[in-house]
N, C-alpha and C. Protein backbone atom coordinates (compact mmCIF):
# COMPACT_ATOMS: atom_id res chain seq x y z
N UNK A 1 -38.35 63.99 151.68
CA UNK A 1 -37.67 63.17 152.68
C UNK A 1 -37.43 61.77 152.13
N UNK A 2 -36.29 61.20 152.06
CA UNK A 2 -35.46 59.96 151.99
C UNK A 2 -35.83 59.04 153.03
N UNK A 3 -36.60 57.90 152.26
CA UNK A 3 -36.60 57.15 153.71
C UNK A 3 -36.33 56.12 153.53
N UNK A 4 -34.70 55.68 152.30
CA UNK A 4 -33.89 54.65 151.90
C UNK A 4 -33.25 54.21 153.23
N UNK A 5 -32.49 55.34 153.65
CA UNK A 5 -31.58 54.55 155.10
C UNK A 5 -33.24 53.54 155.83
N UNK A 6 -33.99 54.05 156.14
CA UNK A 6 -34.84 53.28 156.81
C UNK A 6 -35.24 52.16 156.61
N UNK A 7 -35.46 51.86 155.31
CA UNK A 7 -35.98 50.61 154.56
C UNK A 7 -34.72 49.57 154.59
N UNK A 8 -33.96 50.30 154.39
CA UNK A 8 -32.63 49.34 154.11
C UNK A 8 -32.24 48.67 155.43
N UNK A 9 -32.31 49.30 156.54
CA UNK A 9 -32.17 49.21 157.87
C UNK A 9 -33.06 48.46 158.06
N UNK A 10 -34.37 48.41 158.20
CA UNK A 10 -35.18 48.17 158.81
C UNK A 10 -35.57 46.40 158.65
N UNK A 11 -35.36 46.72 156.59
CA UNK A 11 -35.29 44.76 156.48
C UNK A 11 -34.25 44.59 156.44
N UNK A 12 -32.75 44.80 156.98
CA UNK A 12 -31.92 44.05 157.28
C UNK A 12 -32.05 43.56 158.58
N UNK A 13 -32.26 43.99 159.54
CA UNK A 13 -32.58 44.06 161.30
C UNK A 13 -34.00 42.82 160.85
N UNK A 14 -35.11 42.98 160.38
CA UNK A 14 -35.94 42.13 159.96
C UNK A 14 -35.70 40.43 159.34
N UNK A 15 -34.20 40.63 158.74
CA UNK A 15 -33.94 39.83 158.15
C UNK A 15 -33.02 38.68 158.99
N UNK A 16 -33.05 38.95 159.93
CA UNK A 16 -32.11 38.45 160.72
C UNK A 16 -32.77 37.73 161.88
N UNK A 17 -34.03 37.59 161.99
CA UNK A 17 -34.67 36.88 162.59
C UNK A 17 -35.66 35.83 161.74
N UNK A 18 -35.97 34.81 162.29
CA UNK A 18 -36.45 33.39 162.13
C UNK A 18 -38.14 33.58 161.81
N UNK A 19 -38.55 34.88 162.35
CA UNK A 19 -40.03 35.14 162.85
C UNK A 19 -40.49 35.35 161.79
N UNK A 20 -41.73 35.44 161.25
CA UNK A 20 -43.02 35.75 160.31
C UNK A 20 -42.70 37.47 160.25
N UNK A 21 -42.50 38.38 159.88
CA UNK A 21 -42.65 40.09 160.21
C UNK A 21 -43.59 40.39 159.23
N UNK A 22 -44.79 40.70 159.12
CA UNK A 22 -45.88 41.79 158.35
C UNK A 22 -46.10 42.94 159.00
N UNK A 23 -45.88 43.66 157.16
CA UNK A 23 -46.47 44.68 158.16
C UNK A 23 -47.61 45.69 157.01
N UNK A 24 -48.89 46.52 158.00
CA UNK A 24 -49.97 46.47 157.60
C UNK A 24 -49.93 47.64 157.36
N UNK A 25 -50.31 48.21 156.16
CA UNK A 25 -50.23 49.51 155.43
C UNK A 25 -51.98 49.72 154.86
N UNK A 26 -52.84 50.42 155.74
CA UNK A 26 -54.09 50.31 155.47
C UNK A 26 -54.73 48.90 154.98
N UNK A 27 -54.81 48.66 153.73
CA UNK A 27 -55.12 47.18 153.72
C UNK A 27 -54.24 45.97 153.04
N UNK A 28 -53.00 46.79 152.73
CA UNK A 28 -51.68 45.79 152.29
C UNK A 28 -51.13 45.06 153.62
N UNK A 29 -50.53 44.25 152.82
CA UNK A 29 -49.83 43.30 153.88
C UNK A 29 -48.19 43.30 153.10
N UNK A 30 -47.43 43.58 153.68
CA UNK A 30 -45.48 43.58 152.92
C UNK A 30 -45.03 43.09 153.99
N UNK A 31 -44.31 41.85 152.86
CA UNK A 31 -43.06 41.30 153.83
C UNK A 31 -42.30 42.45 154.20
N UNK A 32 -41.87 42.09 155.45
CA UNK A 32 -40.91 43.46 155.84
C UNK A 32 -39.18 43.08 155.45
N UNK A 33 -39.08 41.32 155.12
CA UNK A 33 -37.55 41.23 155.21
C UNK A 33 -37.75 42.07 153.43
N UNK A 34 -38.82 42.14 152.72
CA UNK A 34 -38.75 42.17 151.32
C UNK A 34 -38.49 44.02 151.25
N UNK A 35 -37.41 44.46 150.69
CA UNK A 35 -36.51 45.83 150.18
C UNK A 35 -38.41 46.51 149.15
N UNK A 36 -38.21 45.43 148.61
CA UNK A 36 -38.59 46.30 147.08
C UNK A 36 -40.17 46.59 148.03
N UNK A 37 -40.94 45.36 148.57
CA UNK A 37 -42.08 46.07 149.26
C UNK A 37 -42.08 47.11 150.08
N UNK A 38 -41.13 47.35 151.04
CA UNK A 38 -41.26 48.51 151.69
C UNK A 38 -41.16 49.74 150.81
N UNK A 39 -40.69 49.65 149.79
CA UNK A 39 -40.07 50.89 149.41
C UNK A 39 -41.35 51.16 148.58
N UNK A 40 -42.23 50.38 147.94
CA UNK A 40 -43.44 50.71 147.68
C UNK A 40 -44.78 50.83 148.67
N UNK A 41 -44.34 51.01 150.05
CA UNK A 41 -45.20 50.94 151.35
C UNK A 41 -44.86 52.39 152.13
N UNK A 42 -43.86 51.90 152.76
CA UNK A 42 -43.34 52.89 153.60
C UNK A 42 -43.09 54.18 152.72
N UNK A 43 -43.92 54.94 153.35
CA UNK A 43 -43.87 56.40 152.69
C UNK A 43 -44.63 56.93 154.42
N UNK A 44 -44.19 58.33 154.63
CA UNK A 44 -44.57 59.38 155.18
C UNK A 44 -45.63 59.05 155.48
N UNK A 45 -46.15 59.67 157.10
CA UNK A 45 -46.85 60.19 157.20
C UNK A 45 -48.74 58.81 157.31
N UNK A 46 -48.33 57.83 156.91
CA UNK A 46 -48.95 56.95 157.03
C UNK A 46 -48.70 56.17 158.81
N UNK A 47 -49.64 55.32 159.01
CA UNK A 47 -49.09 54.72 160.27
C UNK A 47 -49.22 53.59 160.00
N UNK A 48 -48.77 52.09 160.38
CA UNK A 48 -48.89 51.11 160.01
C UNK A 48 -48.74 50.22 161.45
N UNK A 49 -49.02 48.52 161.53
CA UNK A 49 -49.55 47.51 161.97
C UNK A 49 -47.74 46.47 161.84
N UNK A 50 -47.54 46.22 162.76
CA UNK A 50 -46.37 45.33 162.57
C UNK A 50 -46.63 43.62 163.27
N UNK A 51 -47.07 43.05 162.51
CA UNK A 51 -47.46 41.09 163.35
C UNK A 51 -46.22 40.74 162.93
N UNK A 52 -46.06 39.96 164.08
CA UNK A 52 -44.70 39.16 164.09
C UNK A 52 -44.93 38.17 165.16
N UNK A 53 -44.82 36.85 164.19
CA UNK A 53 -44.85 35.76 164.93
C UNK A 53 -43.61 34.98 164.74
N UNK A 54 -43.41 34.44 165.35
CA UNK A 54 -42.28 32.63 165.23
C UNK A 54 -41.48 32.47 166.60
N UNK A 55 -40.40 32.26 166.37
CA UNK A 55 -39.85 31.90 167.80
C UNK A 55 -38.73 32.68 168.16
N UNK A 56 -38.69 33.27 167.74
CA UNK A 56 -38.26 34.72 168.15
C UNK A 56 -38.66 36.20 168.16
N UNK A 57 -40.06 35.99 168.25
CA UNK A 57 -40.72 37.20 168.04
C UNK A 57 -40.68 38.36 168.66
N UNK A 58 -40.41 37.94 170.20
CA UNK A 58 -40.07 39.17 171.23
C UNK A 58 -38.70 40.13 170.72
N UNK A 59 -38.12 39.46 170.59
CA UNK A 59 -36.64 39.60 170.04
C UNK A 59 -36.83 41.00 168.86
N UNK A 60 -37.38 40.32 167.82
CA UNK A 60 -38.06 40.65 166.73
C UNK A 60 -38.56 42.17 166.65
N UNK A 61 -39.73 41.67 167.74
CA UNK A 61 -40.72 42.87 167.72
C UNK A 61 -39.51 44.83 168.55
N UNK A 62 -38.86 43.80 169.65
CA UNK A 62 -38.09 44.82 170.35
C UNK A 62 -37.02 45.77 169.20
N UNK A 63 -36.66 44.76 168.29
CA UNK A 63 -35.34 45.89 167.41
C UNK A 63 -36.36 46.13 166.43
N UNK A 64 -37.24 45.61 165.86
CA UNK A 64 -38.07 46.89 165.00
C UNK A 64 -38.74 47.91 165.30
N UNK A 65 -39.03 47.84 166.54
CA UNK A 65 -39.92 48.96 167.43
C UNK A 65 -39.06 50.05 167.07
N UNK A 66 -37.88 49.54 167.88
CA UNK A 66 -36.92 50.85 167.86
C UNK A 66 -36.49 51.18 166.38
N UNK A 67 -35.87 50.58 165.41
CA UNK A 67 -35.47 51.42 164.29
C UNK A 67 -36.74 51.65 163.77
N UNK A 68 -37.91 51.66 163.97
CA UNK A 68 -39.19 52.32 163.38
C UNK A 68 -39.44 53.98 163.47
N UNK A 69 -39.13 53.79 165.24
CA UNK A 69 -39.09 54.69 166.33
C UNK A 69 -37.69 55.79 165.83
N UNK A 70 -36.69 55.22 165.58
CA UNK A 70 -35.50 56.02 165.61
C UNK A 70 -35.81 56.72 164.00
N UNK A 71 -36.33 56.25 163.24
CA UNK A 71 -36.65 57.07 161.61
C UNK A 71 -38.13 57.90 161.64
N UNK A 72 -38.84 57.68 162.95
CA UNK A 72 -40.18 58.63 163.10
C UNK A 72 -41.17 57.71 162.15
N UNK A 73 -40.99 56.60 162.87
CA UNK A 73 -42.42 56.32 161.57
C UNK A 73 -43.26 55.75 162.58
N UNK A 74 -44.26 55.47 162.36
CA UNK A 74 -45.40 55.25 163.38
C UNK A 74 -45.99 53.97 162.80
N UNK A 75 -45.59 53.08 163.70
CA UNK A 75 -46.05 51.94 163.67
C UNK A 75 -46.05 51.28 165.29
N UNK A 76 -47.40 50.45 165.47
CA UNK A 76 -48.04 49.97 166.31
C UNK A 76 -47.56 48.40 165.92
N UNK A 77 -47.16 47.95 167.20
CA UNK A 77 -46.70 46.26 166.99
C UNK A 77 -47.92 45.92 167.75
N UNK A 78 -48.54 45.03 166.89
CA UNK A 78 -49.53 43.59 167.53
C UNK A 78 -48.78 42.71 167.91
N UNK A 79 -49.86 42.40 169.24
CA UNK A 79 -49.20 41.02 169.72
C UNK A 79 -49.79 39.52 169.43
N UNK A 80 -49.30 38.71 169.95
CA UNK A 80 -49.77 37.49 169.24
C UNK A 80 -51.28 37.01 169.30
């Protein structure tokens, strides 16, 4: 399974907000606007931790939920 459309998607939508986005891969921490970290993160079958702070975080947290959600990956957003 390909999970380029996702990554590519996921830090562009990421990239477009003002906010802090980490996200927690057992005990890594990857920028999420950063391509090359996800693509060494996001893999299958793992579940991961999404913090997102700044001043648009609600914003933030709402369109990554969903393209997380829409590629099946399992990630849990913390809140502030």
């Amino acid at each position: 399974m390909s999970n380029n459309a996702a990554i590519v998607e996921i830090s562009q939508i990421a990239s477009r907000f003002r906010s802090s986005i980490v996200l927690q891969a057992d005990n890594k921490y990857i920028d999420v606007k950063s391509i090359l970290g996800l693509f060494t993160t996001l893999v299958g079958g793992h579940s991961y931790e999404l913090h997102v702070h700044g001043p648009d975080a609600d914003e933030a947290k709402a369109a990554l939920s969903e393209a997380f959600s829409k590629h099946n990956l399992d990630v849990k957003v913390i809140g502030e």
